[in-house]
Protein backbone atom coordinates (compact mmCIF):
# COMPACT_ATOMS: atom_id res chain seq x y z
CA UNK A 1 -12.28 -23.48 -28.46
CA UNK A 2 -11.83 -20.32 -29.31
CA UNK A 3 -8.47 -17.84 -29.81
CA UNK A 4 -10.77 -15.25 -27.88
CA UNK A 5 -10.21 -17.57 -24.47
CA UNK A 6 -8.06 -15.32 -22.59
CA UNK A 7 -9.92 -11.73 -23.64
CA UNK A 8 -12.77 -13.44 -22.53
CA UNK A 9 -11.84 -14.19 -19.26
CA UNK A 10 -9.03 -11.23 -18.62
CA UNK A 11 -11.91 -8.72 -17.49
CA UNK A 12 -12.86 -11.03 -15.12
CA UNK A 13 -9.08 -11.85 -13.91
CA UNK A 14 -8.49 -8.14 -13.63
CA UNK A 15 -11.37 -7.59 -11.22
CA UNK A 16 -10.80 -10.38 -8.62
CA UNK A 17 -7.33 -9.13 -8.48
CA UNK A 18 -8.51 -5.47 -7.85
CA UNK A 19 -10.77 -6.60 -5.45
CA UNK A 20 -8.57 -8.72 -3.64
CA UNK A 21 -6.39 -5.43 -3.84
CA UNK A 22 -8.87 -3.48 -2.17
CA UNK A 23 -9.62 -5.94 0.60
CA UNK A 24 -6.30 -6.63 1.57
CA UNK A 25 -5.82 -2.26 1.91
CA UNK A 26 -9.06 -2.43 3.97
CA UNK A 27 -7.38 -5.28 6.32
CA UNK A 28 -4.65 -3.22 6.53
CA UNK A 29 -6.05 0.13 7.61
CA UNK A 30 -8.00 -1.88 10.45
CA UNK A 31 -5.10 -4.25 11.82
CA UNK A 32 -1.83 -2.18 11.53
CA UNK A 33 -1.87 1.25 12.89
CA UNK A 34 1.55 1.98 11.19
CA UNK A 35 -0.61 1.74 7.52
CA UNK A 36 -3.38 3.62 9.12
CA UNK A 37 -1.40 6.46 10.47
CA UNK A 38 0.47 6.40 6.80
CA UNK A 39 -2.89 6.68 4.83
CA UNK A 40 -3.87 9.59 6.55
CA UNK A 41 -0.92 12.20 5.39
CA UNK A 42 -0.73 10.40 2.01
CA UNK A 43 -4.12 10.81 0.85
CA UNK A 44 -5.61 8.24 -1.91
CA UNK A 45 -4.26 4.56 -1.80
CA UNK A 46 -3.03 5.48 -5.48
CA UNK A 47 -0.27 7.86 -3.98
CA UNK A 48 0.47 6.01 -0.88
CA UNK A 49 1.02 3.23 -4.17
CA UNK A 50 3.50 5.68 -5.55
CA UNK A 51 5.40 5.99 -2.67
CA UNK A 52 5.15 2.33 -1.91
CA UNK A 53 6.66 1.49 -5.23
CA UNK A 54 9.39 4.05 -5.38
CA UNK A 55 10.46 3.04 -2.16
CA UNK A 56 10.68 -0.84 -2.82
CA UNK A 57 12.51 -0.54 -5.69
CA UNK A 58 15.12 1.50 -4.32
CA UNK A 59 15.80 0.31 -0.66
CA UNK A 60 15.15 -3.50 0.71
CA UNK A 61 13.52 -3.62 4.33
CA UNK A 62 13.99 -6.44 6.32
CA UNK A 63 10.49 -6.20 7.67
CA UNK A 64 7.20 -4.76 6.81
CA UNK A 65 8.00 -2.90 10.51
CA UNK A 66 10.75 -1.49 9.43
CA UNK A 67 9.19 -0.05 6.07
CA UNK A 68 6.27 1.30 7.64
CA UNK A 69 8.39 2.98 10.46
CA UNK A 70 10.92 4.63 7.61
CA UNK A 71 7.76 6.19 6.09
CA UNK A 72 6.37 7.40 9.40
CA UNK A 73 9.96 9.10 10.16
CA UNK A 74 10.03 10.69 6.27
CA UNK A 75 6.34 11.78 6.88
CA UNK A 76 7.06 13.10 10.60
CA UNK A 77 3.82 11.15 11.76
CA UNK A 78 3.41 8.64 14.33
CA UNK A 79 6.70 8.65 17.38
CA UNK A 80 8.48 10.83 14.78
CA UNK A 81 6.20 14.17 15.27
CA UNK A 82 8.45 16.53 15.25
CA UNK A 83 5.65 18.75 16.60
CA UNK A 84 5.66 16.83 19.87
CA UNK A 85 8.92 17.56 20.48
């Protein structure tokens, strides 16, 4: 066997992850409006990523519910349009 092994098969590792990745961000944006109504503002999954990842790392949500609605209120999208008002 060779010491090559794991380069060999990393390429391949890396892809079904980023397409699992992309799938499960597809599901999303068709089952949960919350997501959907985030994506729009956001722009490219890579920023909504950003935002994603700064906010779990600094505040724990009970629920994915709850996270989504935070976002929607610091984006003023969704029941938190101020413009509705």
């Amino acid at each position: 066997m060779h010491t090559r092994c794991g380069k060999d098969h990393l390429s391949s590792l890396l892809l079904t992850i980023n397409i699992s990745v992309l799938g499960l961000h597809s599901l999303l944006e068709h089952t949960d409006p919350r997501y959907a109504e985030i994506r729009l503002p956001v722009g490219v999954r890579h920023h909504f990523l950003q935002h994603f990842e700064a906010l779990t790392t600094y505040m724990y949500s009970e629920t994915w519910e709850r996270l989504m609605d935070f976002i929607r209120s610091g984006l003023d999208i969704g029941p938190y349009d101020v413009r509705k008002c």
